[in-house]
PDB file of N, CA and C in Angstrom:
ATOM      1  N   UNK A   1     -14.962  71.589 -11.276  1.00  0.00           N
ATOM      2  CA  UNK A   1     -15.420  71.993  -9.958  1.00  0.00           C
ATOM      3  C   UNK A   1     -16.151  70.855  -9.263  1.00  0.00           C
ATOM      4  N   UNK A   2     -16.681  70.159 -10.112  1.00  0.00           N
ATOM      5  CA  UNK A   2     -17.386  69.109  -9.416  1.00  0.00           C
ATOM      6  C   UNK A   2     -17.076  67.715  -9.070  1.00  0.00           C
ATOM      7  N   UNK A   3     -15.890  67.475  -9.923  1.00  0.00           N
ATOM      8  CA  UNK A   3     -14.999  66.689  -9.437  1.00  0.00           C
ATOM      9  C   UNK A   3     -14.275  66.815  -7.933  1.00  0.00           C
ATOM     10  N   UNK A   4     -13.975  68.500  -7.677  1.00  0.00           N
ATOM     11  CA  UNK A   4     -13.211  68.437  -6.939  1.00  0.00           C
ATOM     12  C   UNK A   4     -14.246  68.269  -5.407  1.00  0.00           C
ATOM     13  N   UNK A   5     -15.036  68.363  -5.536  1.00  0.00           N
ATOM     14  CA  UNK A   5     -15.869  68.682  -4.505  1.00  0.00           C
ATOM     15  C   UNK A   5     -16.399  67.018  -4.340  1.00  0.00           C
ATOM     16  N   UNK A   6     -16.520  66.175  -5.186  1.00  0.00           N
ATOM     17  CA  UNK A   6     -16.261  64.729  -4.995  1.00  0.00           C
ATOM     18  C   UNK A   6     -14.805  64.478  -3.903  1.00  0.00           C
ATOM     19  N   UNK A   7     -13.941  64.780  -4.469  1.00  0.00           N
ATOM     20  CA  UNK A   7     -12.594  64.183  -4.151  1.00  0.00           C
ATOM     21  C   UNK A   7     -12.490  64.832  -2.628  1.00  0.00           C
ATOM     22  N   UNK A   8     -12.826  66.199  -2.434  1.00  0.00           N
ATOM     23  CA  UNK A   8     -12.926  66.877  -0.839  1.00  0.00           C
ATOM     24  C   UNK A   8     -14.290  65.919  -0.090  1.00  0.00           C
ATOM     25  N   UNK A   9     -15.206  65.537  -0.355  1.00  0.00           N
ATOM     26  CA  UNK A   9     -16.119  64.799   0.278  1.00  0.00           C
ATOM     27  C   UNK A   9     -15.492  63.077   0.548  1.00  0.00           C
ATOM     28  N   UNK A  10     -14.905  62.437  -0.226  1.00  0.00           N
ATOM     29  CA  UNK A  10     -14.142  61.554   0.049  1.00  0.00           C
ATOM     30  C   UNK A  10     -13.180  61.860   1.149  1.00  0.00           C
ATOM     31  N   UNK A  11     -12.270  62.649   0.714  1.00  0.00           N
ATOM     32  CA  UNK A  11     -11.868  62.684   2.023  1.00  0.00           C
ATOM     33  C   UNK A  11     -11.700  62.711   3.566  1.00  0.00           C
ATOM     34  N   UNK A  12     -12.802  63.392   2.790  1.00  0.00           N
ATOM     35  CA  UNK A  12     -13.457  64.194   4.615  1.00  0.00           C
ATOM     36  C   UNK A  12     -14.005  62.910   5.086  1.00  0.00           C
ATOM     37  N   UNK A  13     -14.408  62.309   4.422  1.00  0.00           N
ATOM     38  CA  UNK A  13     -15.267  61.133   4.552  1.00  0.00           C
ATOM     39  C   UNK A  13     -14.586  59.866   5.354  1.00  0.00           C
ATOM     40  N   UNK A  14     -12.998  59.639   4.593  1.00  0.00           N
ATOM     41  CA  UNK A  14     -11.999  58.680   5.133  1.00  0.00           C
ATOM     42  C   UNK A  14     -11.083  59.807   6.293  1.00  0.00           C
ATOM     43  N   UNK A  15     -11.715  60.517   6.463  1.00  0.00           N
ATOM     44  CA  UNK A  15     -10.692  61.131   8.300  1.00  0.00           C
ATOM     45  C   UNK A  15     -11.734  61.217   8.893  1.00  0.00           C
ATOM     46  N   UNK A  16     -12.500  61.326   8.532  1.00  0.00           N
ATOM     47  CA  UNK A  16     -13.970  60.838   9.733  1.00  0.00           C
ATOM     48  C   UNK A  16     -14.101  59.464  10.245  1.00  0.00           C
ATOM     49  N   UNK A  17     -13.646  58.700   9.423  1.00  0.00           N
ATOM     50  CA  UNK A  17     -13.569  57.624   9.695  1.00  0.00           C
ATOM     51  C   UNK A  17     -12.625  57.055  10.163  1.00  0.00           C
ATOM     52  N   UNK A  18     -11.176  57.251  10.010  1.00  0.00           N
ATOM     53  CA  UNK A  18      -9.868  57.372  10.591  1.00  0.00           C
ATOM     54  C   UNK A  18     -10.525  57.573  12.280  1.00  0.00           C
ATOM     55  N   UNK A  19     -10.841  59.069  12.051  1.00  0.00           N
ATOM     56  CA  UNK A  19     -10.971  59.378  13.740  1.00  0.00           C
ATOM     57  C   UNK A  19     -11.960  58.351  14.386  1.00  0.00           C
ATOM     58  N   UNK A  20     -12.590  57.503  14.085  1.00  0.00           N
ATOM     59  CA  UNK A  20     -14.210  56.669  14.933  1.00  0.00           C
ATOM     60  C   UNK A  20     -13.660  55.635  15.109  1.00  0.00           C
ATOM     61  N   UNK A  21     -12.611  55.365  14.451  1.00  0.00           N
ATOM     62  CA  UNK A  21     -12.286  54.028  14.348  1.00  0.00           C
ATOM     63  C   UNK A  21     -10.745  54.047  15.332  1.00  0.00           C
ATOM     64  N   UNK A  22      -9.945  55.180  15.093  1.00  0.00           N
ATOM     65  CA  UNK A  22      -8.937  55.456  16.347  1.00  0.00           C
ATOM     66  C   UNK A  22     -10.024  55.576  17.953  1.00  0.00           C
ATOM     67  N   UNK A  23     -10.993  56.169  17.764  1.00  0.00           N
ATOM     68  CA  UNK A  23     -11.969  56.286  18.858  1.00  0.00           C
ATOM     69  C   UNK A  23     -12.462  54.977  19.488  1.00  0.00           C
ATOM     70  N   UNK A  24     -12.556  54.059  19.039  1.00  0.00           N
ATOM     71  CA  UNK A  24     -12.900  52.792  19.245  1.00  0.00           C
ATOM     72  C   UNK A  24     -11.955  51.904  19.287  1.00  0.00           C
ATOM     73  N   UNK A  25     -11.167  52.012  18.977  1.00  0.00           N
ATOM     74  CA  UNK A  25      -9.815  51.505  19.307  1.00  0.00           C
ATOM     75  C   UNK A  25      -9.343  51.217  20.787  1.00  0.00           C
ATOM     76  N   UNK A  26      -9.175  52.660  21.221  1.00  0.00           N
ATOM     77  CA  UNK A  26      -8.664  53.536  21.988  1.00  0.00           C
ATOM     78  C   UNK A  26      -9.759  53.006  23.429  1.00  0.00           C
ATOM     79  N   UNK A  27     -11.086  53.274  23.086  1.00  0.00           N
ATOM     80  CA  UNK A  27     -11.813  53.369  23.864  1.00  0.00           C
ATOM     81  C   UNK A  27     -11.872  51.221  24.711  1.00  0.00           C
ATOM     82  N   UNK A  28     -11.633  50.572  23.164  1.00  0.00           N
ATOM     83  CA  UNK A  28     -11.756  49.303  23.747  1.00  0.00           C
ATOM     84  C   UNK A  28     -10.502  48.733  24.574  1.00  0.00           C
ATOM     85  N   UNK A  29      -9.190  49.245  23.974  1.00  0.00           N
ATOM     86  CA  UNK A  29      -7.826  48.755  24.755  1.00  0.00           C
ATOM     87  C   UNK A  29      -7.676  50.155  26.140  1.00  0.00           C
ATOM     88  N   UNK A  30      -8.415  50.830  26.189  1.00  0.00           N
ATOM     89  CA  UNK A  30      -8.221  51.462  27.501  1.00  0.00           C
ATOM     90  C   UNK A  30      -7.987  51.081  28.957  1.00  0.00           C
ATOM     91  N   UNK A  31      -7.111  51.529  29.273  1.00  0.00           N
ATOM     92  CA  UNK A  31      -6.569  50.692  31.144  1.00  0.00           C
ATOM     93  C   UNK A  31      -7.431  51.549  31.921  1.00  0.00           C
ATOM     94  N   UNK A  32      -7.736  50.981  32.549  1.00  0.00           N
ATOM     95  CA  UNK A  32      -8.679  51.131  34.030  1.00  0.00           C
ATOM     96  C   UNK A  32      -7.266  51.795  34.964  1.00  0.00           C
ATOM     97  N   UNK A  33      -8.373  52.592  35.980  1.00  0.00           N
ATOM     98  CA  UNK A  33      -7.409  52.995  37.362  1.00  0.00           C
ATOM     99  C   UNK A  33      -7.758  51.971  38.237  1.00  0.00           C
ATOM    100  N   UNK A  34      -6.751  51.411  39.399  1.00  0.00           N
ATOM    101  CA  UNK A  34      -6.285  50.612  40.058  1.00  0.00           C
ATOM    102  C   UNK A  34      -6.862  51.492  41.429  1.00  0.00           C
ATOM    103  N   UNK A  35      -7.492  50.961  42.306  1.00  0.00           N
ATOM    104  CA  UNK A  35      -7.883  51.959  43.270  1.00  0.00           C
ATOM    105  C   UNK A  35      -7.142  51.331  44.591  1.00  0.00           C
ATOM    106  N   UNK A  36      -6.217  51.867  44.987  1.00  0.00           N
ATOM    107  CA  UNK A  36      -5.319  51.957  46.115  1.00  0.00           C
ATOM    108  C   UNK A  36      -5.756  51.339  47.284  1.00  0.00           C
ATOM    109  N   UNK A  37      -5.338  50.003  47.897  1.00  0.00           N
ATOM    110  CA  UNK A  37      -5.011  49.482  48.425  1.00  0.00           C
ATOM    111  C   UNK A  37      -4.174  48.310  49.593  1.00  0.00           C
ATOM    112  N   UNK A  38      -3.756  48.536  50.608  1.00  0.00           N
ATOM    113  CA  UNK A  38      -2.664  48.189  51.359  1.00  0.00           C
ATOM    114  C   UNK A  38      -3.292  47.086  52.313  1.00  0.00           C
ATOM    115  N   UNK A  39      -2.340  46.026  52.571  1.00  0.00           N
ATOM    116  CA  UNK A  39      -2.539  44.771  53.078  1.00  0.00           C
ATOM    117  C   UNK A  39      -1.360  44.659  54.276  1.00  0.00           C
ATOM    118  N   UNK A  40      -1.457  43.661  55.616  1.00  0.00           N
ATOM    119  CA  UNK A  40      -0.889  43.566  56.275  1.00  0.00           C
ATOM    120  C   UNK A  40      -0.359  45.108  57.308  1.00  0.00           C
ATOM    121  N   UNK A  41       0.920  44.433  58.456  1.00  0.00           N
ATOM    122  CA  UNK A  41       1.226  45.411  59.413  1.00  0.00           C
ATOM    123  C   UNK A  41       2.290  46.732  58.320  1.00  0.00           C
ATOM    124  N   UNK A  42       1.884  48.026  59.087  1.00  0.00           N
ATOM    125  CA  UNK A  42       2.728  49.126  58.213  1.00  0.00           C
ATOM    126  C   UNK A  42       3.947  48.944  58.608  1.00  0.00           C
ATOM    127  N   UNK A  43       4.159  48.434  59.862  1.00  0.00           N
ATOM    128  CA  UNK A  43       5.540  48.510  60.444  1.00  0.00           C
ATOM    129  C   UNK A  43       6.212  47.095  60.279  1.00  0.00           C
ATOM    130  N   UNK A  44       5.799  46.720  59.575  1.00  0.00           N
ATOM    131  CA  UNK A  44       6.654  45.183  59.145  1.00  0.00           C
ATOM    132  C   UNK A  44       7.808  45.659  59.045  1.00  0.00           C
ATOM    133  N   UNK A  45       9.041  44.868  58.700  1.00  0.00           N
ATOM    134  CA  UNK A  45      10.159  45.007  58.289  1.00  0.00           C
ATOM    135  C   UNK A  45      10.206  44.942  57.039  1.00  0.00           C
ATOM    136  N   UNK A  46       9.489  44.368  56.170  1.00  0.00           N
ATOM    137  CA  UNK A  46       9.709  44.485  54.840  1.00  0.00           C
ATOM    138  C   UNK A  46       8.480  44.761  53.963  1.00  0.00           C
ATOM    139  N   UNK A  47       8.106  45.571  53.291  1.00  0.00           N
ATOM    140  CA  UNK A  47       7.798  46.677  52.282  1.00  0.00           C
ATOM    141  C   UNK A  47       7.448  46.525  51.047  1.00  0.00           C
ATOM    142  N   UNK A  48       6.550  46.343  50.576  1.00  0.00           N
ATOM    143  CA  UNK A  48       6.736  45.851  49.229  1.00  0.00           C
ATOM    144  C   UNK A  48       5.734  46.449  48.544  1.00  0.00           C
ATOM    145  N   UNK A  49       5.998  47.669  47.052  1.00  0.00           N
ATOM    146  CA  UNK A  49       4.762  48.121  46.826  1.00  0.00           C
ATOM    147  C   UNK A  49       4.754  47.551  45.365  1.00  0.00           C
ATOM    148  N   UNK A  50       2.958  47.540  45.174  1.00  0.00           N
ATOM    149  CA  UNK A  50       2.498  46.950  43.512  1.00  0.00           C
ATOM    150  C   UNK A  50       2.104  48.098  43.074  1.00  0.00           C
ATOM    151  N   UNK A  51       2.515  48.624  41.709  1.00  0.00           N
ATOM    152  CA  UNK A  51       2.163  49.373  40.557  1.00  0.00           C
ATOM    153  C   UNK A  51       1.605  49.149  39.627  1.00  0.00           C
ATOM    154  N   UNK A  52       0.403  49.344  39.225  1.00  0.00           N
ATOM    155  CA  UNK A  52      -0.682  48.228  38.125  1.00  0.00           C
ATOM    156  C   UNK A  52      -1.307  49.417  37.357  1.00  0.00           C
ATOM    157  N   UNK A  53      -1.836  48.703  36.510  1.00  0.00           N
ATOM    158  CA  UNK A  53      -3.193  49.764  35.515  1.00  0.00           C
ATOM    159  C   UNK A  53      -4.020  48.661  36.219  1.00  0.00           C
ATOM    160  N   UNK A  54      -5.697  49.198  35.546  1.00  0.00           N
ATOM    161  CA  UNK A  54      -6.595  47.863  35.606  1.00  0.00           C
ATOM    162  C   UNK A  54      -7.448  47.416  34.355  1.00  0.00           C
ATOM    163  N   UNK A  55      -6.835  46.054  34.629  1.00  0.00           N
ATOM    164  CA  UNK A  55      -7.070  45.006  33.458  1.00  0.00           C
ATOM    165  C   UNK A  55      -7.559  43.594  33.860  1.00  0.00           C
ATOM    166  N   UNK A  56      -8.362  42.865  33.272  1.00  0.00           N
ATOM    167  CA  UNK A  56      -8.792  41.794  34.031  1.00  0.00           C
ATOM    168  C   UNK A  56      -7.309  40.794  34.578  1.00  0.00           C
ATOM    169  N   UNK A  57      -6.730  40.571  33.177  1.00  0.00           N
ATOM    170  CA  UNK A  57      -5.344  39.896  33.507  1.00  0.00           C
ATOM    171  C   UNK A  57      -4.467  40.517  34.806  1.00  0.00           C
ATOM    172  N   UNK A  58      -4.304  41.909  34.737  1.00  0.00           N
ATOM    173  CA  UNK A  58      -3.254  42.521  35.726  1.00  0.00           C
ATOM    174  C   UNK A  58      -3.887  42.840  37.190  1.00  0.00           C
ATOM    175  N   UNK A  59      -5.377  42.464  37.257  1.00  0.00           N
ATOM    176  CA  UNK A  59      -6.035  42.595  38.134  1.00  0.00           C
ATOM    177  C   UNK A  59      -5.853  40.947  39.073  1.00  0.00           C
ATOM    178  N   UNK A  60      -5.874  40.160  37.845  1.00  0.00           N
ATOM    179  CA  UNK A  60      -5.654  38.448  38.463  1.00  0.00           C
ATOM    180  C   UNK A  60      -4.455  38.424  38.861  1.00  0.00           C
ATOM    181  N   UNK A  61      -3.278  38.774  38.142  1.00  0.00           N
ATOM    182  CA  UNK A  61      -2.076  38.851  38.344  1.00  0.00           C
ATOM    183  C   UNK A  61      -1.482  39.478  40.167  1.00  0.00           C
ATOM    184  N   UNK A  62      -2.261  40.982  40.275  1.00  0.00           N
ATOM    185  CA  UNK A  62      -1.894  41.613  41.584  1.00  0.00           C
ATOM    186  C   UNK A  62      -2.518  40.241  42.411  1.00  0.00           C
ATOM    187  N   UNK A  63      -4.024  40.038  42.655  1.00  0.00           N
ATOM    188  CA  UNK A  63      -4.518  39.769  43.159  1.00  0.00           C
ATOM    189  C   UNK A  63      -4.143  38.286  43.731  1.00  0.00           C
ATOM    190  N   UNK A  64      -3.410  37.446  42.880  1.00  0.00           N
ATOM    191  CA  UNK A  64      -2.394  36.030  42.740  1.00  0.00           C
ATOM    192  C   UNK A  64      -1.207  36.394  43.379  1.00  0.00           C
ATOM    193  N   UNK A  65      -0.888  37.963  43.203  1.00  0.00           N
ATOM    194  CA  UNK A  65       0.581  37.818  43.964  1.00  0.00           C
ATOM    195  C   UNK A  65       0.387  38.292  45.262  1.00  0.00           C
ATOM    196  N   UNK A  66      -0.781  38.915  45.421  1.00  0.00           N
ATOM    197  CA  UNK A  66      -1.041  39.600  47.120  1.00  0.00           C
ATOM    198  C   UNK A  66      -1.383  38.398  47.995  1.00  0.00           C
ATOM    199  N   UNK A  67      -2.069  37.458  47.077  1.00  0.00           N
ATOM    200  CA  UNK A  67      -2.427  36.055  47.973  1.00  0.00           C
ATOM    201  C   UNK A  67      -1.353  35.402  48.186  1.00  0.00           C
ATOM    202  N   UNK A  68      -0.154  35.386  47.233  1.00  0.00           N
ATOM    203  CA  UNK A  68       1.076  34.626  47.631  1.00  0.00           C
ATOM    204  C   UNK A  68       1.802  35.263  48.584  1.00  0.00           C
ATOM    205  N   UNK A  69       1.714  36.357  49.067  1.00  0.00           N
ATOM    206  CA  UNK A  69       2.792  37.205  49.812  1.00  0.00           C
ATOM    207  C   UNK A  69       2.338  37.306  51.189  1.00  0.00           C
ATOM    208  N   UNK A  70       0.591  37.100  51.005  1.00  0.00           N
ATOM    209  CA  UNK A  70       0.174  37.609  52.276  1.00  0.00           C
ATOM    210  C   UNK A  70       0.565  36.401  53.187  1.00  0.00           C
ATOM    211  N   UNK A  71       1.389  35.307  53.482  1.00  0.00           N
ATOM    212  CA  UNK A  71       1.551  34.485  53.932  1.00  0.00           C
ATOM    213  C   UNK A  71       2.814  34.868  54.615  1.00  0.00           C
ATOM    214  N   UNK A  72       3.588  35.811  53.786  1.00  0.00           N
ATOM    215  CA  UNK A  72       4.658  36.002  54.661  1.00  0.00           C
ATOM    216  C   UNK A  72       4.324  37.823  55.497  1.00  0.00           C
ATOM    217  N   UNK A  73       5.370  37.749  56.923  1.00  0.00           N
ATOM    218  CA  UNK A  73       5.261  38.869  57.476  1.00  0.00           C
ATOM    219  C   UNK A  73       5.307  40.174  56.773  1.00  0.00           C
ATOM    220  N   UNK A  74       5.210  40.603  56.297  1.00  0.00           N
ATOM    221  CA  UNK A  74       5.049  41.595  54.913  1.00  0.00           C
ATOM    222  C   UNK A  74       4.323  42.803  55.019  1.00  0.00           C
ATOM    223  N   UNK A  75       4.623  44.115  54.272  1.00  0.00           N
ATOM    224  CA  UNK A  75       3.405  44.978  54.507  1.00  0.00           C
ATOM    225  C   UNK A  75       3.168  45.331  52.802  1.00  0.00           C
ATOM    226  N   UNK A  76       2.201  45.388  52.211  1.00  0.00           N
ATOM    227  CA  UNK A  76       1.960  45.592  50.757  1.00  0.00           C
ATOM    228  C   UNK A  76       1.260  46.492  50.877  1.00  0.00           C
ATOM    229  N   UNK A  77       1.480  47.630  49.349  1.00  0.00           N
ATOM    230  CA  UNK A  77       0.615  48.232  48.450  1.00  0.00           C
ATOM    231  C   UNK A  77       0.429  48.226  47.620  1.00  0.00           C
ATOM    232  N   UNK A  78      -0.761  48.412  47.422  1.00  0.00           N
ATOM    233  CA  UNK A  78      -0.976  48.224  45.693  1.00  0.00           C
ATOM    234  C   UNK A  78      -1.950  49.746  45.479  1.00  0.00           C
ATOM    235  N   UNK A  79      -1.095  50.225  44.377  1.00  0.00           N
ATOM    236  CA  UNK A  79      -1.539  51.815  43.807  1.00  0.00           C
ATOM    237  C   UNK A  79      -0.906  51.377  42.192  1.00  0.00           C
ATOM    238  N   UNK A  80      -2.327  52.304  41.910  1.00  0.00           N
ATOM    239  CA  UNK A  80      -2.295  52.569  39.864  1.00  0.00           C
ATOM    240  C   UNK A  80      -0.556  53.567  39.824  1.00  0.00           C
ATOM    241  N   UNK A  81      -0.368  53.171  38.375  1.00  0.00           N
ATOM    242  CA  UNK A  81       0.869  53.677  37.893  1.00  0.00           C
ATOM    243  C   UNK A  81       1.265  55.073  38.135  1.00  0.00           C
ATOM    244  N   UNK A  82      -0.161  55.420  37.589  1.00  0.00           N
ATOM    245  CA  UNK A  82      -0.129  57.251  37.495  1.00  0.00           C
ATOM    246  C   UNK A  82       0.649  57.433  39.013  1.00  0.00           C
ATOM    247  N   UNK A  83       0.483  56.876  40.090  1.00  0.00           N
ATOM    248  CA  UNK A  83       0.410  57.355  41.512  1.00  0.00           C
ATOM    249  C   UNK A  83       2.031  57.190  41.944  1.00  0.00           C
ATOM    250  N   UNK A  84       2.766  56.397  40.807  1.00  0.00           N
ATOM    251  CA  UNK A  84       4.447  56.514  41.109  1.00  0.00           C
ATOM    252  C   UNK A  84       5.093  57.721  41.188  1.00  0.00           C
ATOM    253  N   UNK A  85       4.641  58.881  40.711  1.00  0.00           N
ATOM    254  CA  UNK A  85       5.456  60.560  41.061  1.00  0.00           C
ATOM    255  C   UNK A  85       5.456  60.901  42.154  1.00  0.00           C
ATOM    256  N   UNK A  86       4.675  60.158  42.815  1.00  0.00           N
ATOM    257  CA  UNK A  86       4.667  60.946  44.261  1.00  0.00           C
ATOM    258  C   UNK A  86       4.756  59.678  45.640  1.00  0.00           C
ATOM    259  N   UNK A  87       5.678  58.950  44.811  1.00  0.00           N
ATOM    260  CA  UNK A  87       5.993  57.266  45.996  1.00  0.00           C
ATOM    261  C   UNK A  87       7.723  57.569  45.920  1.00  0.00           C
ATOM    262  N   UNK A  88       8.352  57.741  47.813  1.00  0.00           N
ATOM    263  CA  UNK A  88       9.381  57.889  47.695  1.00  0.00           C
ATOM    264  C   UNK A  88      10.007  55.976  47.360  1.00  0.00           C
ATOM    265  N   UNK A  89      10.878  55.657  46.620  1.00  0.00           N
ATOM    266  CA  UNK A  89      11.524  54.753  46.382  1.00  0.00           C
ATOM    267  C   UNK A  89      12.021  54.066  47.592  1.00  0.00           C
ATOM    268  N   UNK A  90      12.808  55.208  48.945  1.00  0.00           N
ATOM    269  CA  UNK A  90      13.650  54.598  49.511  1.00  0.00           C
ATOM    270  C   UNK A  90      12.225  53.934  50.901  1.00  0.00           C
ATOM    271  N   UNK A  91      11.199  54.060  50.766  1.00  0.00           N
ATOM    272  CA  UNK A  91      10.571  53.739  51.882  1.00  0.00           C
ATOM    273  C   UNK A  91      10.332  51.800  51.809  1.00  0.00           C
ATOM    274  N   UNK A  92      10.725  52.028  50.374  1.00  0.00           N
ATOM    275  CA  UNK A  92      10.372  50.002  49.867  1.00  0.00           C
ATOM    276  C   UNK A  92      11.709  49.527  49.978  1.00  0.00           C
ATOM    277  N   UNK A  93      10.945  48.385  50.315  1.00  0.00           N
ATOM    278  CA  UNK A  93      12.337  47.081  50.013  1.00  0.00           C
ATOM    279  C   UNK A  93      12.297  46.421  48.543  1.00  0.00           C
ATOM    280  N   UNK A  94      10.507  46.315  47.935  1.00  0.00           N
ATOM    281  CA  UNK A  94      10.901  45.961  46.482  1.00  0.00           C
ATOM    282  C   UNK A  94       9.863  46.758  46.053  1.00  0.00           C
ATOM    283  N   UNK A  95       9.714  46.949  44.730  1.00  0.00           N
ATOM    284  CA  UNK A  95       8.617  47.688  43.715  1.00  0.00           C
ATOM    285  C   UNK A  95       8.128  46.972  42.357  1.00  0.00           C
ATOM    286  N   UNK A  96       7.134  46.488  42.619  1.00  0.00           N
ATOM    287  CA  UNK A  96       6.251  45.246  41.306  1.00  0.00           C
ATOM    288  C   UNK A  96       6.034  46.526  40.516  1.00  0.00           C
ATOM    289  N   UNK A  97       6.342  46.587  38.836  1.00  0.00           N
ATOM    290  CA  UNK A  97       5.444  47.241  38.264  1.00  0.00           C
ATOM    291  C   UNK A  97       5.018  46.505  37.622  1.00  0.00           C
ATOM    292  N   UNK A  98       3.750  46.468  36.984  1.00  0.00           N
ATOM    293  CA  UNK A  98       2.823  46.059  35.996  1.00  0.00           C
ATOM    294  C   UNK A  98       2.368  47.111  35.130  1.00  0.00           C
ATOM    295  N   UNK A  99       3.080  46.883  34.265  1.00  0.00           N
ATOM    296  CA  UNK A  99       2.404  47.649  33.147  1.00  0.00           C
ATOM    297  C   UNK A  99       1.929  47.030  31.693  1.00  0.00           C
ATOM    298  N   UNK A 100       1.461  48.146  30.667  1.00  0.00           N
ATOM    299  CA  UNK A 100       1.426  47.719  29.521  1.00  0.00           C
ATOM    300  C   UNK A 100       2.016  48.009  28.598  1.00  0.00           C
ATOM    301  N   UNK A 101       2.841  46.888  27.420  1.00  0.00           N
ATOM    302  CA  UNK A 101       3.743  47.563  26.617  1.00  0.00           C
ATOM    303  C   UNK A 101       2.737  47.080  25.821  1.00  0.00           C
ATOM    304  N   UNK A 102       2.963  48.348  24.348  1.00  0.00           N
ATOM    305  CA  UNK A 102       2.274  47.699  22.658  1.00  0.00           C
ATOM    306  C   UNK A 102       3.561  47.639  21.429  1.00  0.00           C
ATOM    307  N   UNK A 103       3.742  46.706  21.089  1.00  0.00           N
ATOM    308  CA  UNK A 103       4.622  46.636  20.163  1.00  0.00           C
ATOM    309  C   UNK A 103       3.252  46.299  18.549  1.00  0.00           C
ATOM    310  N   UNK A 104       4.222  47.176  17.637  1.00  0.00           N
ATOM    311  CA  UNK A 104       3.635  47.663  16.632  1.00  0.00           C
ATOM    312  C   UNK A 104       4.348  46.369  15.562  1.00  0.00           C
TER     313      UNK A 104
END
């Protein structure tokens, strides 16, 4: 009996720890929301929306390509990923996504 009650306290012990450590994981590689913003005339002729999480890199990245674009006649947005279900496709001429892949 008292063995077993060793071997159930171990356990419990390593999924407690499983979970703090998925918790911290999780909590440190977490993406930021991207808070919606549009640059230039709406009625330009050409359209161009950015799709991002927020990350320092993907934050430099939008922010490098909005400075390169804003030079031409252009109208940009930039909205977080989540916000693609409800962006009709045919209103753009192109669509940046930025996302994040994890390969295991």
């Amino acid at each position: 009996m008292k063995a077993l009650k060793i071997v159930l306290i171990v356990i419990g012990v390593l999924v407690v720890l499983i979970v703090v450590l998925f918790a911290v994981f999780w909590l440190i590689y977490k993406q930021g929301v991207v808070e919606p913003y549009a640059l230039g005339n709406p009625n330009a002729d050409t359209k161009v929306l950015i799709a991002s999480q927020g990350s320092d890199f993907k934050n430099t990245l939008v922010d490098s390509l909005t400075s390169r674009l804003a030079d031409e006649s252009m109208y940009m947005k930039v909205i977080d990923v989540t916000g693609l279900g409800e962006v009709n496709e045919n209103d753009w001429d192109a669509v940046v996504l930025i996302h994040t892949t994890e390969n295991w």
